[in-house]
Each structure stands twice: as C-alpha cells, then as structure tokens.
N, C-alpha and C. Protein backbone atom coordinates (compact mmCIF):
# COMPACT_ATOMS: atom_id res chain seq x y z
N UNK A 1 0.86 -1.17 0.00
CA UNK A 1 0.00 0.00 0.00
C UNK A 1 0.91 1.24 0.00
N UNK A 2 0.76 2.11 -0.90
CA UNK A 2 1.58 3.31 -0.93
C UNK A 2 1.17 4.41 0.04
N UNK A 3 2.27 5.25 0.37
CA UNK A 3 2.13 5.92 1.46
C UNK A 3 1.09 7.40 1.02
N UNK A 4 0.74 7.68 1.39
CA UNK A 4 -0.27 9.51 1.32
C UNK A 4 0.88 10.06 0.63
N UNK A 5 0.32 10.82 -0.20
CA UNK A 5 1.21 12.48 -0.42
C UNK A 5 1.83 13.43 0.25
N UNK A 6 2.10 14.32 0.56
CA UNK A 6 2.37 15.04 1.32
C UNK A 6 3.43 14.99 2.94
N UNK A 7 3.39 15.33 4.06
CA UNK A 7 4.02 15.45 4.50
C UNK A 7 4.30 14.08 5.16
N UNK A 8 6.11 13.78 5.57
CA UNK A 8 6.49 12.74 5.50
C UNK A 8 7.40 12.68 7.53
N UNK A 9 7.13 12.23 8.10
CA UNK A 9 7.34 12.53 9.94
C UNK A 9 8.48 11.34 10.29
N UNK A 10 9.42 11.70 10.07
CA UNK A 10 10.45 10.71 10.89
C UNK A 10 10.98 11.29 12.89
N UNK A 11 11.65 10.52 13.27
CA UNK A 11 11.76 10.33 14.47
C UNK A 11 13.05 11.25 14.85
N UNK A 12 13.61 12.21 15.43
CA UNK A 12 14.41 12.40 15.65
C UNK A 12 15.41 12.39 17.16
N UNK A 13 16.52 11.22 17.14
CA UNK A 13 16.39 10.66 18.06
C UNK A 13 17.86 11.76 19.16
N UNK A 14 17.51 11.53 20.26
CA UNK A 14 18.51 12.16 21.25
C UNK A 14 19.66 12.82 21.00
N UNK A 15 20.12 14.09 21.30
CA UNK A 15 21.64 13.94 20.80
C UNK A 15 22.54 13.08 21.39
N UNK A 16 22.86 12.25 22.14
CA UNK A 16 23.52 11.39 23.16
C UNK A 16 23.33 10.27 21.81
N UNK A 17 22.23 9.76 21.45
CA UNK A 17 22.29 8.73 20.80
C UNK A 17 22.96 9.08 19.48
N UNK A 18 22.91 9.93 18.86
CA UNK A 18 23.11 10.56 17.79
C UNK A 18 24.54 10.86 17.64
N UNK A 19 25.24 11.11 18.90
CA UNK A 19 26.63 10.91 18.81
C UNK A 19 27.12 9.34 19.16
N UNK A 20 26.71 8.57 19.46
CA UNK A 20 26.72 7.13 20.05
C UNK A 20 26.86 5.85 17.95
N UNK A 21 26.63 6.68 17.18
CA UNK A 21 26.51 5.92 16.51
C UNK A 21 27.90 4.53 16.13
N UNK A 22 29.17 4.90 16.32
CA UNK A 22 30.39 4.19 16.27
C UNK A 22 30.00 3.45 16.91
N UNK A 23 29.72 3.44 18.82
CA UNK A 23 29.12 2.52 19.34
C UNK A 23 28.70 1.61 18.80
N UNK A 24 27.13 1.90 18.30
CA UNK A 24 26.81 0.94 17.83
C UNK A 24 27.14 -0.19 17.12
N UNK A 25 28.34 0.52 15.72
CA UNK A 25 29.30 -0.17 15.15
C UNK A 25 29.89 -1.29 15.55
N UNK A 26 30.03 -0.72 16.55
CA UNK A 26 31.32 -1.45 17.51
C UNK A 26 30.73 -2.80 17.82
N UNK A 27 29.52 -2.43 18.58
CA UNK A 27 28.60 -3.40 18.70
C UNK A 27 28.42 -4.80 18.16
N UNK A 28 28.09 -4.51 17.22
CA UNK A 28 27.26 -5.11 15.95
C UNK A 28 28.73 -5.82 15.46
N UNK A 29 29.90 -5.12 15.20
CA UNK A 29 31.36 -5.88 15.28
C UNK A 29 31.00 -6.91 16.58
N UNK A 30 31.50 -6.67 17.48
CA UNK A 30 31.42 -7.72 18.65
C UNK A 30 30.55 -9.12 18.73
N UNK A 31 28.97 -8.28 18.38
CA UNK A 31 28.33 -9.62 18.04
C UNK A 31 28.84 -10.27 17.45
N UNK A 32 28.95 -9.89 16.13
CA UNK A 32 29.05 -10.92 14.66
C UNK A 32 30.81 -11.44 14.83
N UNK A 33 31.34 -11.10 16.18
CA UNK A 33 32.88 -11.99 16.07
C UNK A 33 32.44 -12.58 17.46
N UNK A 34 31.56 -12.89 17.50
CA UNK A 34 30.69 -13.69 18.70
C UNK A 34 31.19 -13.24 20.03
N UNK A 35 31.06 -11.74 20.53
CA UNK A 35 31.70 -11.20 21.80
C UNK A 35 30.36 -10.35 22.36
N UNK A 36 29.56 -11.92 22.39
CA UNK A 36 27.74 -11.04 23.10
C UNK A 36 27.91 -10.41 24.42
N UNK A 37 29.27 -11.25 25.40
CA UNK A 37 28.69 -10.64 26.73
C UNK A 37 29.55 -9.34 26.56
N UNK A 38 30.40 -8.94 25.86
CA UNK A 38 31.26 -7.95 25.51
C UNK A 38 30.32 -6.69 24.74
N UNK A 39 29.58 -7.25 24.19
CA UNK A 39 28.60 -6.75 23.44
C UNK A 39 27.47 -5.92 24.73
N UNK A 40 26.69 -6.74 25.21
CA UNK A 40 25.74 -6.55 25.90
C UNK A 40 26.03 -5.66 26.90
N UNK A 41 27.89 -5.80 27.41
CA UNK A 41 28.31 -4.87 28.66
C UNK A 41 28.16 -3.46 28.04
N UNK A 42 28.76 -3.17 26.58
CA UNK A 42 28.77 -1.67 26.15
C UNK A 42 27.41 -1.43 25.84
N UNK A 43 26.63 -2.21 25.74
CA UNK A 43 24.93 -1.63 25.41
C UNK A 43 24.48 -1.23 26.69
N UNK A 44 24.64 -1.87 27.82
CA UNK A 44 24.28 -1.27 29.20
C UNK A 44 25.20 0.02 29.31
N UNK A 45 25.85 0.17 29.01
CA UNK A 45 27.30 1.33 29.89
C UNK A 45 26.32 2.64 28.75
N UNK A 46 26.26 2.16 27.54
CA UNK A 46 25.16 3.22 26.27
C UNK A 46 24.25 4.01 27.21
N UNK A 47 23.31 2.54 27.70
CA UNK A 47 22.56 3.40 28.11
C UNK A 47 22.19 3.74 29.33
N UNK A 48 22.95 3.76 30.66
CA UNK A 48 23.17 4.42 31.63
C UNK A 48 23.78 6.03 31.03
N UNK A 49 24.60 5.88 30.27
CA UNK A 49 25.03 7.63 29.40
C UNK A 49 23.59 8.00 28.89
N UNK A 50 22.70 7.05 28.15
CA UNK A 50 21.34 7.60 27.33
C UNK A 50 20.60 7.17 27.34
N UNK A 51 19.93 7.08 28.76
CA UNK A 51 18.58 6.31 28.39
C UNK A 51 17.45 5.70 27.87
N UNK A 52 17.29 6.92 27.02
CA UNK A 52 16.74 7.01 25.50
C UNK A 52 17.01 6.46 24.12
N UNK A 53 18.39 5.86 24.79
CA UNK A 53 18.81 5.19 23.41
C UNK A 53 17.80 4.23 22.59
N UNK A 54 17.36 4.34 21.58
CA UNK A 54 16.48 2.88 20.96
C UNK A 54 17.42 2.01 20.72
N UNK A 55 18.39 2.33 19.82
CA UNK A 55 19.31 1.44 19.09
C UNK A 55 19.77 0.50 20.55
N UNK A 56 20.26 0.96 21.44
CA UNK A 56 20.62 0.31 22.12
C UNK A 56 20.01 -0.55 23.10
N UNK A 57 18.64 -0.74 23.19
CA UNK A 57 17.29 -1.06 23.58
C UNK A 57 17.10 -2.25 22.12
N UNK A 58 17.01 -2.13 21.32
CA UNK A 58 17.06 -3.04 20.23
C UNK A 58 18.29 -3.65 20.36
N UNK A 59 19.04 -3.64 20.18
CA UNK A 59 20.58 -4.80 20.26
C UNK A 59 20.09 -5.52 21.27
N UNK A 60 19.59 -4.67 22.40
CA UNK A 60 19.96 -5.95 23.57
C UNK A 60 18.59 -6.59 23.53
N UNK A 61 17.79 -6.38 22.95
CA UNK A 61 16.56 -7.21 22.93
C UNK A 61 17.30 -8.14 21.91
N UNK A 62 17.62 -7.89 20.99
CA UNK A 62 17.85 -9.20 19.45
C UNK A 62 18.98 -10.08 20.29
N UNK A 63 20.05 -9.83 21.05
CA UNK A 63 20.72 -10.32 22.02
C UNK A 63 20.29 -11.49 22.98
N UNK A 64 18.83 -10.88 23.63
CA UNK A 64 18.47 -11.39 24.48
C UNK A 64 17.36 -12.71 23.88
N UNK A 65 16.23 -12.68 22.50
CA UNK A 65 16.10 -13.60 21.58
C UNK A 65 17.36 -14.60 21.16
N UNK A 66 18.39 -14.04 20.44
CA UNK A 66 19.36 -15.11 20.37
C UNK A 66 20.04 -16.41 21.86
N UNK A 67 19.74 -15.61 22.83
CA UNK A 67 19.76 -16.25 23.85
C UNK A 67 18.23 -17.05 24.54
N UNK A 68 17.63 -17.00 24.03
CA UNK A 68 16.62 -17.68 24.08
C UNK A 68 15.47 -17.22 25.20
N UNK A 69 15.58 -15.53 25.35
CA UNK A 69 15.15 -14.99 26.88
C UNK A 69 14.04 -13.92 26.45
N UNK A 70 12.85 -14.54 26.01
CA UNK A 70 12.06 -13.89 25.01
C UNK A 70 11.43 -12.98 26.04
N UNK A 71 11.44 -12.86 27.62
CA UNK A 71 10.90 -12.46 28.43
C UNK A 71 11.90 -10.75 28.72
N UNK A 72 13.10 -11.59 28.18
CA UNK A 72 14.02 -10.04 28.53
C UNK A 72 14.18 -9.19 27.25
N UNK A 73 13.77 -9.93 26.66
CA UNK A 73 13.37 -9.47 24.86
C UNK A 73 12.82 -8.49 24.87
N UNK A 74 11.24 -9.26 25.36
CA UNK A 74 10.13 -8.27 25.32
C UNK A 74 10.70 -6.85 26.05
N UNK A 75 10.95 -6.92 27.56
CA UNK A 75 10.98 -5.78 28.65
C UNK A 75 12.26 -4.73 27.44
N UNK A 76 13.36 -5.14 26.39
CA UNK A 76 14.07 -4.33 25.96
C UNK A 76 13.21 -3.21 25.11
N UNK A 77 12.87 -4.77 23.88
CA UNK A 77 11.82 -3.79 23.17
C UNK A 77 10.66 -3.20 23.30
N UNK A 78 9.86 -3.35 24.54
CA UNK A 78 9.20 -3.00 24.60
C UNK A 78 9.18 -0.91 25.50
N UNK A 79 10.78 -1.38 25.59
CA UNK A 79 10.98 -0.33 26.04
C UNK A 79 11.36 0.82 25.16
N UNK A 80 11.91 0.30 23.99
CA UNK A 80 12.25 1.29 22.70
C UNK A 80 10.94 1.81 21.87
N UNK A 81 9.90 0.58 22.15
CA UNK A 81 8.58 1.05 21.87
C UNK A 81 7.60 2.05 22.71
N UNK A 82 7.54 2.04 23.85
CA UNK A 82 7.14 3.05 24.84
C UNK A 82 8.31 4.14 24.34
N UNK A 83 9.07 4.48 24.19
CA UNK A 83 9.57 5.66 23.87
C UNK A 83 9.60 6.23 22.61
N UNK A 84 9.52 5.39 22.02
CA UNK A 84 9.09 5.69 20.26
C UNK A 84 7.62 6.55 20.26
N UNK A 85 6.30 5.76 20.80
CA UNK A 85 5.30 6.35 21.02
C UNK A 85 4.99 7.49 21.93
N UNK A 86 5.67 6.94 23.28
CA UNK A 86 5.36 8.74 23.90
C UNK A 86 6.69 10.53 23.03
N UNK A 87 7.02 9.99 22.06
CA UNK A 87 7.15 10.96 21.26
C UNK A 87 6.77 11.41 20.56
N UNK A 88 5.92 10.22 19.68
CA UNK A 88 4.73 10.76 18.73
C UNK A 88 3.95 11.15 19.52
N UNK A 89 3.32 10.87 20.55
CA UNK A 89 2.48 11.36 21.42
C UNK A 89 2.75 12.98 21.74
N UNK A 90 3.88 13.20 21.78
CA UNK A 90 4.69 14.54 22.34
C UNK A 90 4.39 16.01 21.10
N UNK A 91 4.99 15.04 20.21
CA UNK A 91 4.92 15.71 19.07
C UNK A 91 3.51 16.07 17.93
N UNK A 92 2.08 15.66 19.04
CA UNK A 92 1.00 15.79 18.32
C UNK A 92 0.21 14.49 17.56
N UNK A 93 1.00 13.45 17.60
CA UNK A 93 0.78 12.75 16.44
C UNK A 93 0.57 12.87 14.91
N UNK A 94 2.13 13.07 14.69
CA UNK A 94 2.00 13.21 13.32
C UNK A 94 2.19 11.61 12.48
N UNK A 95 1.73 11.94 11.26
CA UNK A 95 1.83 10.62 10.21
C UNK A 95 1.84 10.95 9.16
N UNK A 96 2.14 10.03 8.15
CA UNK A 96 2.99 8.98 8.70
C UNK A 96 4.59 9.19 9.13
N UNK A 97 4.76 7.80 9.68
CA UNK A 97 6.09 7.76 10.20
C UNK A 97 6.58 6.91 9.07
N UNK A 98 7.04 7.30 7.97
CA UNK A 98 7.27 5.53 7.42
C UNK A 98 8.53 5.06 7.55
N UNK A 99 8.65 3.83 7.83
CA UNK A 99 9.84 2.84 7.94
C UNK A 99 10.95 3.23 7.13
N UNK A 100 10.72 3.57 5.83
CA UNK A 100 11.81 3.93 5.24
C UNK A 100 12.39 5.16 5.42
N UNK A 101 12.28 5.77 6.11
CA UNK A 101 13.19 6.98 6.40
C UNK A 101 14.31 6.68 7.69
N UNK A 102 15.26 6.81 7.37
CA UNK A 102 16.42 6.29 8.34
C UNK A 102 15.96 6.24 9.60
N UNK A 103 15.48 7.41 10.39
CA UNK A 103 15.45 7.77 11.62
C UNK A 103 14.21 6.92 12.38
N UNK A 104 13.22 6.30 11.25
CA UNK A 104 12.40 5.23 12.12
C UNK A 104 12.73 3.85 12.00
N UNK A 105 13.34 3.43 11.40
CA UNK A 105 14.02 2.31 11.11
C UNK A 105 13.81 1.44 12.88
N UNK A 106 14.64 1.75 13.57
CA UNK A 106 14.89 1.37 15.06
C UNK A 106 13.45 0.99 15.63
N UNK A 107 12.71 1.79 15.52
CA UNK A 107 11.36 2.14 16.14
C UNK A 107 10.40 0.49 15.85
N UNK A 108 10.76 0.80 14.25
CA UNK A 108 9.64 -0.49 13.46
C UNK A 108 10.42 -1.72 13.74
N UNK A 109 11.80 -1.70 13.94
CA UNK A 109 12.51 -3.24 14.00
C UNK A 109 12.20 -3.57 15.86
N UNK A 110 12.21 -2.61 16.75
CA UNK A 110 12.07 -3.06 17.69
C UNK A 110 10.59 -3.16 18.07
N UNK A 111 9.43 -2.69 16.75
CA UNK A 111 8.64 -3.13 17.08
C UNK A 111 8.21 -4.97 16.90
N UNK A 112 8.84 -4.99 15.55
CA UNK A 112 8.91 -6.52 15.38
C UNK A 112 9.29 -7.03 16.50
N UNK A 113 10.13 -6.72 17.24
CA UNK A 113 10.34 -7.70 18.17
C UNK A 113 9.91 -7.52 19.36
N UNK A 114 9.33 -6.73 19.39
CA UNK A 114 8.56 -7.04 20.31
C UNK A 114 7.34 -7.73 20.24
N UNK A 115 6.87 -7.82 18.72
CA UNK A 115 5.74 -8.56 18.78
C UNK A 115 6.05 -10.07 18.48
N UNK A 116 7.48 -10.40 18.12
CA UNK A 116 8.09 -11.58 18.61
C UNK A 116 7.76 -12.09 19.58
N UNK A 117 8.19 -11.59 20.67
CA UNK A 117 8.47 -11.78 22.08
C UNK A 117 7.30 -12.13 22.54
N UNK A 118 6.03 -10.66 22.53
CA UNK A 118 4.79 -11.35 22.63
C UNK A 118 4.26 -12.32 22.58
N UNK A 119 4.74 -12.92 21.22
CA UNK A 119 4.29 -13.99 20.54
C UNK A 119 4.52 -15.27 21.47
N UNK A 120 5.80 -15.19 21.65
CA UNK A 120 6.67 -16.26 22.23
C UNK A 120 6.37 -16.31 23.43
N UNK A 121 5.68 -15.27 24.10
CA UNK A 121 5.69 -15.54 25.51
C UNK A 121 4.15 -15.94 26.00
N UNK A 122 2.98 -15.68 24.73
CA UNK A 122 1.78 -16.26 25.02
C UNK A 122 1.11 -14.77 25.16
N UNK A 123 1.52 -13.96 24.76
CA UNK A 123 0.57 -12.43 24.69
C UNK A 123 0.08 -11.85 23.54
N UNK A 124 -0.94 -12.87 23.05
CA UNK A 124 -1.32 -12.52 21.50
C UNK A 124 -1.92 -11.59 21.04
N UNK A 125 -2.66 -11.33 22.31
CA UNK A 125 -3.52 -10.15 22.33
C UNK A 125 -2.62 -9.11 22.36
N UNK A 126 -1.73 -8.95 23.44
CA UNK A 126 -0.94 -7.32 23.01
C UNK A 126 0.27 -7.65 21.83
N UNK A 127 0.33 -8.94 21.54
CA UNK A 127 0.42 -8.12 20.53
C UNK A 127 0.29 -7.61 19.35
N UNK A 128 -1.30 -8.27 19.05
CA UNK A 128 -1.90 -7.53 17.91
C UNK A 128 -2.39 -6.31 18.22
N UNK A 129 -2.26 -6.04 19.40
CA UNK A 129 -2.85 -4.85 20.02
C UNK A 129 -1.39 -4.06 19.25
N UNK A 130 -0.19 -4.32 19.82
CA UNK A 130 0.72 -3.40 18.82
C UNK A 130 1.12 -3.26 18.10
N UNK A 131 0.34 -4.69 16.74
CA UNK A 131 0.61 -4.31 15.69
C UNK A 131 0.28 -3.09 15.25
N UNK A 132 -0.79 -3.77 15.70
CA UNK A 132 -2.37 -2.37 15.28
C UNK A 132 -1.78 -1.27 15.67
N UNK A 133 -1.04 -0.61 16.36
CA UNK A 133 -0.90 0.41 16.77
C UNK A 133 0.47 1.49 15.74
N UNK A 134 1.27 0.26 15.86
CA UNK A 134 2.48 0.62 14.81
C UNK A 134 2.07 0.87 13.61
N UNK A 135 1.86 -0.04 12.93
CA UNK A 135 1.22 -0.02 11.83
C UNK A 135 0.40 1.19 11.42
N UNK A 136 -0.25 1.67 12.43
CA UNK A 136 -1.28 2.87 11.78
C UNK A 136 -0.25 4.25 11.88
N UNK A 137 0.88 3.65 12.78
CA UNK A 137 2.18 4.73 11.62
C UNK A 137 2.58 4.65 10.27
N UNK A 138 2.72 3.62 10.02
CA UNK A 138 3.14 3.32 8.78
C UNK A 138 2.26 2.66 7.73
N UNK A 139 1.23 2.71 7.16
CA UNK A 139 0.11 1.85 7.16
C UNK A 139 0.48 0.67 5.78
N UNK A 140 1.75 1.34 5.00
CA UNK A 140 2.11 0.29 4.24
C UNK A 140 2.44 -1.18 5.01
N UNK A 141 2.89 -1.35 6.16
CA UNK A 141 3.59 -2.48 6.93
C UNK A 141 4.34 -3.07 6.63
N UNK A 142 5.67 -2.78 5.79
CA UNK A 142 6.87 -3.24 5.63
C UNK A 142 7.46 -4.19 6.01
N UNK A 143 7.41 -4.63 7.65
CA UNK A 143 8.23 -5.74 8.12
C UNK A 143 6.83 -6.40 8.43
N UNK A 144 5.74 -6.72 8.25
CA UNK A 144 4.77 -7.58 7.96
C UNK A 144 4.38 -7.47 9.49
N UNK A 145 4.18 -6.81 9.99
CA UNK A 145 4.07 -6.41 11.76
C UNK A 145 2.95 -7.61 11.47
N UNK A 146 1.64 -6.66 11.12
CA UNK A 146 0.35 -7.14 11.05
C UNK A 146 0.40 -9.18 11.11
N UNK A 147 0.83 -9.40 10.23
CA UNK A 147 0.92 -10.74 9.66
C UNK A 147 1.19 -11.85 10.59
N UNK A 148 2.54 -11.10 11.64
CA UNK A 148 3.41 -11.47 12.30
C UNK A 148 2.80 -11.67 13.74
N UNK A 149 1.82 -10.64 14.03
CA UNK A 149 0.85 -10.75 15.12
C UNK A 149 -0.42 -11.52 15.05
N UNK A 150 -0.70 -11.57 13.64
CA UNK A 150 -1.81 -13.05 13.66
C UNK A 150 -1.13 -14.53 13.28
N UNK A 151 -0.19 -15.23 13.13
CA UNK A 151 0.61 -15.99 13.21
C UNK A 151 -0.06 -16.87 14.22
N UNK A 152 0.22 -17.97 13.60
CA UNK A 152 -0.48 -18.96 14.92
C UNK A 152 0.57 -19.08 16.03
N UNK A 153 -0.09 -19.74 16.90
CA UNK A 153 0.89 -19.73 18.36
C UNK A 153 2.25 -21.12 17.63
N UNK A 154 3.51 -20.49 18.55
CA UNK A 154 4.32 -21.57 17.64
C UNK A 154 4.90 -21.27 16.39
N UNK A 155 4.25 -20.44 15.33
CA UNK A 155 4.52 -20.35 14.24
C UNK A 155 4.58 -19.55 13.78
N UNK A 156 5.25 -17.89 14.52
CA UNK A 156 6.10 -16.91 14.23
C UNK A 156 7.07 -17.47 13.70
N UNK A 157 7.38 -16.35 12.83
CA UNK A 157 8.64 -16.42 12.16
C UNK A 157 9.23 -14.93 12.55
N UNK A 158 10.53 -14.63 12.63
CA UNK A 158 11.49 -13.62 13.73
C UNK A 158 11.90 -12.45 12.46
C-alpha cells in the first residue's frame, strides 16, 4: 500500500544517541565476532550515558532472543517502543512515520520484536494490540508487523 502524499514525519532521536553511533558499530562488530557478553556490557554502559537510546534497547533485545530470553526481549523492546510512542504522542501525532526513512528504522525493527516476544511468551492479544498500533504509523507495513501478530501460536517467524 503506498504511502499519502504530502508530508512525510520521521523520528528524531537524542543527541547522546546521535553521537553514540560508532558505538553501535562497535557493537554489531562484537556480536558478529561472537563477543555477546562484551557486546551486551557496552549496550548497558550506552545506556546508563542515554537512556533514551532505541538502538541500544534493540541490540539488547535481538541479544536477548538469540539467547533464548524472550521475556528479557520483550521488557528491551518494549521499552524502545514506549519511547518511540510517547514521542509521537509529544509531538502531536503526526503521520505517517514511514519505515523507510532512516530515523524510524529502530522504532519499526524493535517493534517486530517485540511482537516476537509477545508472541513467544503467550501475549497474543498485546500483541496484535501493537501491531495495530504501529502499523497505523506506517500503514504500508513493511516488516509484515500485522501478519506477524496473527501468526499462529508456535509459528512466528522472527
């Protein structure tokens, strides 16, 4: 579904995070040379400096899935998601937000996973409750939020 005409609302995230981006780098190095708890220590140290960080709220949720801790999953992303929304909230609610603009990117991936997590943990209801909610940011649905929240139990795919 193509997006409306007119005006186009991305996220603009903290300056703390915004200088933090190498971090992340770094990160995402560490994982992929398999140095998770090395990994996970600089995502905490992130965000004691920035609370606000998403990016760093997303790593350690996809972290905490690869470890099989869909419960500490959820509490990450669901925390990059409460802050994603009480900004649109802040900011009036504007729309759309769409996925493809760099700066929401974070927002929609940690929404997927959180509706992962949901999934996985037996909360089907919230989380079609947040598909529904994301989604009516973006109403094309790019990472298949929607799809992903009616999924039978068991038979998410990540």
């Amino acid at each position: 579904m193509p997006l409306p005409a007119g005006a186009l609302y991305e996220f603009v995230h903290p300056r703390c995070a915004r200088r933090r981006q190498e971090d992340i780098e770094e990160v995402e190095a560490m994982v992929e040379s398999g140095e998770a708890d090395v990994a996970r220590d600089e995502l905490v140290w992130l965000l004691s400096e920035c609370p606000d960080f998403l990016e760093a709220h997303l790593h350690l949720g996809l972290l905490a899935l690869e470890e099989d801790d869909p419960k500490l999953a959820r509490g990450h992303f669901g925390r990059a998601v409460e802050l994603g929304f009480r900004a649109v909230e802040a900011a009036g609610n504007p729309r759309p937000l769409p996925y493809t603009l760099p700066g929401n990117r974070v927002f929609f991936e940690a929404a997927k996973g959180l509706i992962h997590a949901l999934m996985e943990t037996g909360r089907r209801g919230m989380a079609q409750d947040t598909a529904r909610k994301v989604v009516a940011l973006d109403p094309s649905d790019p990472l298949g939020l929607s799809r992903l929240a009616a999924a039978p139990p068991g038979g998410t795919d990540g």
